[in-house]
N, C-alpha and C. Protein backbone atom coordinates (compact mmCIF):
# COMPACT_ATOMS: atom_id res chain seq x y z
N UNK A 1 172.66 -53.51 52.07
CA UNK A 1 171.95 -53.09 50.88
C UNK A 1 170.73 -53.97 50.70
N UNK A 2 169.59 -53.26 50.78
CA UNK A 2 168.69 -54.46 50.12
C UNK A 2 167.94 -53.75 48.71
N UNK A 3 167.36 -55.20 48.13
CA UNK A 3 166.60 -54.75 46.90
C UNK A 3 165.65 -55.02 46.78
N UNK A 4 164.42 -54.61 46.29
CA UNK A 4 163.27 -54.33 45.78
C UNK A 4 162.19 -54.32 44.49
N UNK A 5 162.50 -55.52 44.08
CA UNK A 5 161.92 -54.98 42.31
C UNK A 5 162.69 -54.72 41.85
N UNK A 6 164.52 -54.66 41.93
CA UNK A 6 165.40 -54.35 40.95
C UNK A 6 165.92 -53.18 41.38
N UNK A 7 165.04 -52.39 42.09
CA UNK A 7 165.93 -51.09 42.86
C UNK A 7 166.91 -51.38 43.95
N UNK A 8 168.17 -50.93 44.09
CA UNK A 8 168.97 -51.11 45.08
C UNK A 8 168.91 -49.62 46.06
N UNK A 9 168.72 -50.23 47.32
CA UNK A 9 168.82 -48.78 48.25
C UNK A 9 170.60 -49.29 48.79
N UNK A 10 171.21 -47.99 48.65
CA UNK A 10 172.64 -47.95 49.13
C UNK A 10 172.77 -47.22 50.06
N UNK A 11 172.76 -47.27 51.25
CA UNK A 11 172.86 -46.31 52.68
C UNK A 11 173.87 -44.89 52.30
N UNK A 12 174.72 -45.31 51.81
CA UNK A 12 175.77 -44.61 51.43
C UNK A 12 175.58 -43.34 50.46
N UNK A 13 174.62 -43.75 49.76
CA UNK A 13 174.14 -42.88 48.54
C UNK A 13 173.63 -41.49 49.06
N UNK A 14 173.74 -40.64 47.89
CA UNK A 14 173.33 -39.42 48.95
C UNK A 14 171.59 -39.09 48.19
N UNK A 15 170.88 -38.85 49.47
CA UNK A 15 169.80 -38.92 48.97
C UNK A 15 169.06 -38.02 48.10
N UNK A 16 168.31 -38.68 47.13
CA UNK A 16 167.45 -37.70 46.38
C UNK A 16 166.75 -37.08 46.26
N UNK A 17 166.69 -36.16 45.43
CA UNK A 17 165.56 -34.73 45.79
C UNK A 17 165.68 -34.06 44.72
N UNK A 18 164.27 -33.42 44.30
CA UNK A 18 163.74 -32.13 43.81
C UNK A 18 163.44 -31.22 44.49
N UNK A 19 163.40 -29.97 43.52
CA UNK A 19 162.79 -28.68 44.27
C UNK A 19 161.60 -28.32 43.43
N UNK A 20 160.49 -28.04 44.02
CA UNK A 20 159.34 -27.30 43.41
C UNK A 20 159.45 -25.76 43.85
N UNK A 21 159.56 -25.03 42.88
CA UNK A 21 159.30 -23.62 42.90
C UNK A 21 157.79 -23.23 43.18
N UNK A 22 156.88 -22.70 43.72
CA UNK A 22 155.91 -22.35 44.47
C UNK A 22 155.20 -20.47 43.90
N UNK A 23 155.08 -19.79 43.04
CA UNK A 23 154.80 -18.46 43.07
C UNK A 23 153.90 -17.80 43.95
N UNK A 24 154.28 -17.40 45.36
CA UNK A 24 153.95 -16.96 46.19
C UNK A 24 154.61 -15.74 47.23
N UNK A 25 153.86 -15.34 48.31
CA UNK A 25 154.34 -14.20 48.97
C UNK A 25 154.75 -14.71 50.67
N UNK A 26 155.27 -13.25 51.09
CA UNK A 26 155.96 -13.90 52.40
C UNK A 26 154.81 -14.48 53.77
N UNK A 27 153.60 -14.09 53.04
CA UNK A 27 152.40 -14.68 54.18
C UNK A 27 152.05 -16.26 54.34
N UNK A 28 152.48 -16.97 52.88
CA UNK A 28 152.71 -18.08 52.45
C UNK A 28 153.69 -18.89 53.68
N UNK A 29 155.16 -18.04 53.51
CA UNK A 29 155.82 -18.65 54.46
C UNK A 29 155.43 -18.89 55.96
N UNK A 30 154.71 -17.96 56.50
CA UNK A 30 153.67 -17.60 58.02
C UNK A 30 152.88 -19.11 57.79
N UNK A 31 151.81 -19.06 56.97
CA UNK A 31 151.37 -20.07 57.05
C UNK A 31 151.62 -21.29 57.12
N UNK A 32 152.73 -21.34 56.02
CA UNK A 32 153.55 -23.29 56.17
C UNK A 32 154.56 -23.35 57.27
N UNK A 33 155.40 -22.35 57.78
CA UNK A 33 155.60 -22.46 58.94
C UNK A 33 154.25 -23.19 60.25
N UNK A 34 153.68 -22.45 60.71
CA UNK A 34 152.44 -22.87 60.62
C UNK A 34 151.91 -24.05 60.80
N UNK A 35 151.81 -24.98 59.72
CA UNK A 35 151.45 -26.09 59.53
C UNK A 35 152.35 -27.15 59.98
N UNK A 36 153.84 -26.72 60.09
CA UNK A 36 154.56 -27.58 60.47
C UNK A 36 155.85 -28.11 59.21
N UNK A 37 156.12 -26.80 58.48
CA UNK A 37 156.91 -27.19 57.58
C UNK A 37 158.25 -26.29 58.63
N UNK A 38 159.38 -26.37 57.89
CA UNK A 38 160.57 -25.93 58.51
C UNK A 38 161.31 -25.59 57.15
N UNK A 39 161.74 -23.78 58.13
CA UNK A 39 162.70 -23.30 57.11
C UNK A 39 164.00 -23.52 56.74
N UNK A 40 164.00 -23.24 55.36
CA UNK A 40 165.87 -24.17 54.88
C UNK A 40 166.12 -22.98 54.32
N UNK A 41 165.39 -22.15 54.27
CA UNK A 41 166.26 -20.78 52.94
C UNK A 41 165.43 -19.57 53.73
N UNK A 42 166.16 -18.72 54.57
CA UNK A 42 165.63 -17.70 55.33
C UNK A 42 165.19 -16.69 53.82
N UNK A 43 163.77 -15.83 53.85
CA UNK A 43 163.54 -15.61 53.31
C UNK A 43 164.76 -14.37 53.04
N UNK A 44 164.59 -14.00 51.47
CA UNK A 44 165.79 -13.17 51.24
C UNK A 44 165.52 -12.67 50.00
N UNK A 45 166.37 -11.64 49.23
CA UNK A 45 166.06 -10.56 48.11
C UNK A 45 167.09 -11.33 47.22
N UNK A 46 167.12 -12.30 45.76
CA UNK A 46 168.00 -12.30 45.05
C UNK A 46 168.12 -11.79 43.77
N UNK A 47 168.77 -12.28 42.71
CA UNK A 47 168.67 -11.39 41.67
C UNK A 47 167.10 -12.18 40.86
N UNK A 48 166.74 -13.30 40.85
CA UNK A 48 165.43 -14.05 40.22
C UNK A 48 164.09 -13.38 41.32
N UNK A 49 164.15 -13.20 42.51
CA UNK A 49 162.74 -12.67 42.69
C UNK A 49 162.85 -12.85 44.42
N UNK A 50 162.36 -12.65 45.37
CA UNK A 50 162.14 -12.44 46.75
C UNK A 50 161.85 -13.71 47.10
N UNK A 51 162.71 -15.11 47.82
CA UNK A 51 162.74 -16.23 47.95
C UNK A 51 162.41 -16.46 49.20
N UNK A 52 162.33 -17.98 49.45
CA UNK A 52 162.42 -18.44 50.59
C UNK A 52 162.49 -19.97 50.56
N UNK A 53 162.91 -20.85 51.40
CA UNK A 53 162.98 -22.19 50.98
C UNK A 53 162.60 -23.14 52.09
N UNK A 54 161.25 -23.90 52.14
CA UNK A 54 160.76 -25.02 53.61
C UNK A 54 161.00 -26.16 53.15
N UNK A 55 160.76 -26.83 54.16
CA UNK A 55 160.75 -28.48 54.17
C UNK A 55 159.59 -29.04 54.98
N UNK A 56 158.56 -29.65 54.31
CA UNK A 56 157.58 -30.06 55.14
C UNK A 56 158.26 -30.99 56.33
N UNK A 57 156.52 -31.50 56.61
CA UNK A 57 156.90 -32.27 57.83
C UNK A 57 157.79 -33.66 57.69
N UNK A 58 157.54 -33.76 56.18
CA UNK A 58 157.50 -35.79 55.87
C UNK A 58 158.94 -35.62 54.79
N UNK A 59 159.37 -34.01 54.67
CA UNK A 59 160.71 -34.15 54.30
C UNK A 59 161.24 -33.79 53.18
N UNK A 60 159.99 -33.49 52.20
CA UNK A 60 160.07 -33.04 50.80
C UNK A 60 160.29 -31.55 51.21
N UNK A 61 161.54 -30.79 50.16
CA UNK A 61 161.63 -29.46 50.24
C UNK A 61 161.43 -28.61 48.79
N UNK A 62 161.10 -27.34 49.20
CA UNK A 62 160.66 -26.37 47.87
C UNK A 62 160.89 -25.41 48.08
N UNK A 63 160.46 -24.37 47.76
CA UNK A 63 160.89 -23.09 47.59
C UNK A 63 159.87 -22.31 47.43
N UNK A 64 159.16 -20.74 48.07
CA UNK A 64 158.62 -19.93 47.35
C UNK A 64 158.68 -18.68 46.93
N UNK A 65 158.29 -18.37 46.20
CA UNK A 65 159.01 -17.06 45.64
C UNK A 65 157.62 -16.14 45.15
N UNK A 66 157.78 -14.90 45.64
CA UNK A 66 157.31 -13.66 45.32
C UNK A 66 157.57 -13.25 43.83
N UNK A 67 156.59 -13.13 43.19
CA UNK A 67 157.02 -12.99 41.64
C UNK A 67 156.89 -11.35 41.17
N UNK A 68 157.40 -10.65 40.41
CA UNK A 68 157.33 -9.61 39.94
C UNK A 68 155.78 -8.80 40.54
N UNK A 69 154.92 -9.68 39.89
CA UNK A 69 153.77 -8.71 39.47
C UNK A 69 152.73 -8.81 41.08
N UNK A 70 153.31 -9.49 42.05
CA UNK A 70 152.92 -9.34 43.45
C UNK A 70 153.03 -8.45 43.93
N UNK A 71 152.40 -7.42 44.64
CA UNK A 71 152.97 -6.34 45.25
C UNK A 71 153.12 -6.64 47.07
């Protein structure tokens, strides 16, 4: 374990994370694919709106979603 300014990192711990929701379409996903992000949520139809879920390169993951008024 080491510490930092009072923060303890615990190997053990399970690591943390947010999700940013994104209002976008499935060309979105083409593109961040693309760039070098990687998919975690094959795009798909749920009951909130037409999803999909990446993970960039450096590890942060989000989500984007097709909103109603997109055609």
């Amino acid at each position: 374990m080491s510490r930092h300014g009072g923060i303890q990192d615990e190997p053990s711990a399970p690591k943390s994370a947010w999700l940013t929701y994104v209002d976008v379409a499935d060309a979105t996903l083409q593109r961040a694919t693309a760039a070098g992000a990687t998919v975690t949520l094959s795009p798909q139809d749920t009951p909130f709106r037409h999803m999909a879920g990446l993970r960039d390169p450096f590890g942060a993951e989000f989500r984007i979603i097709k909103s109603a008024h997109q055609s």
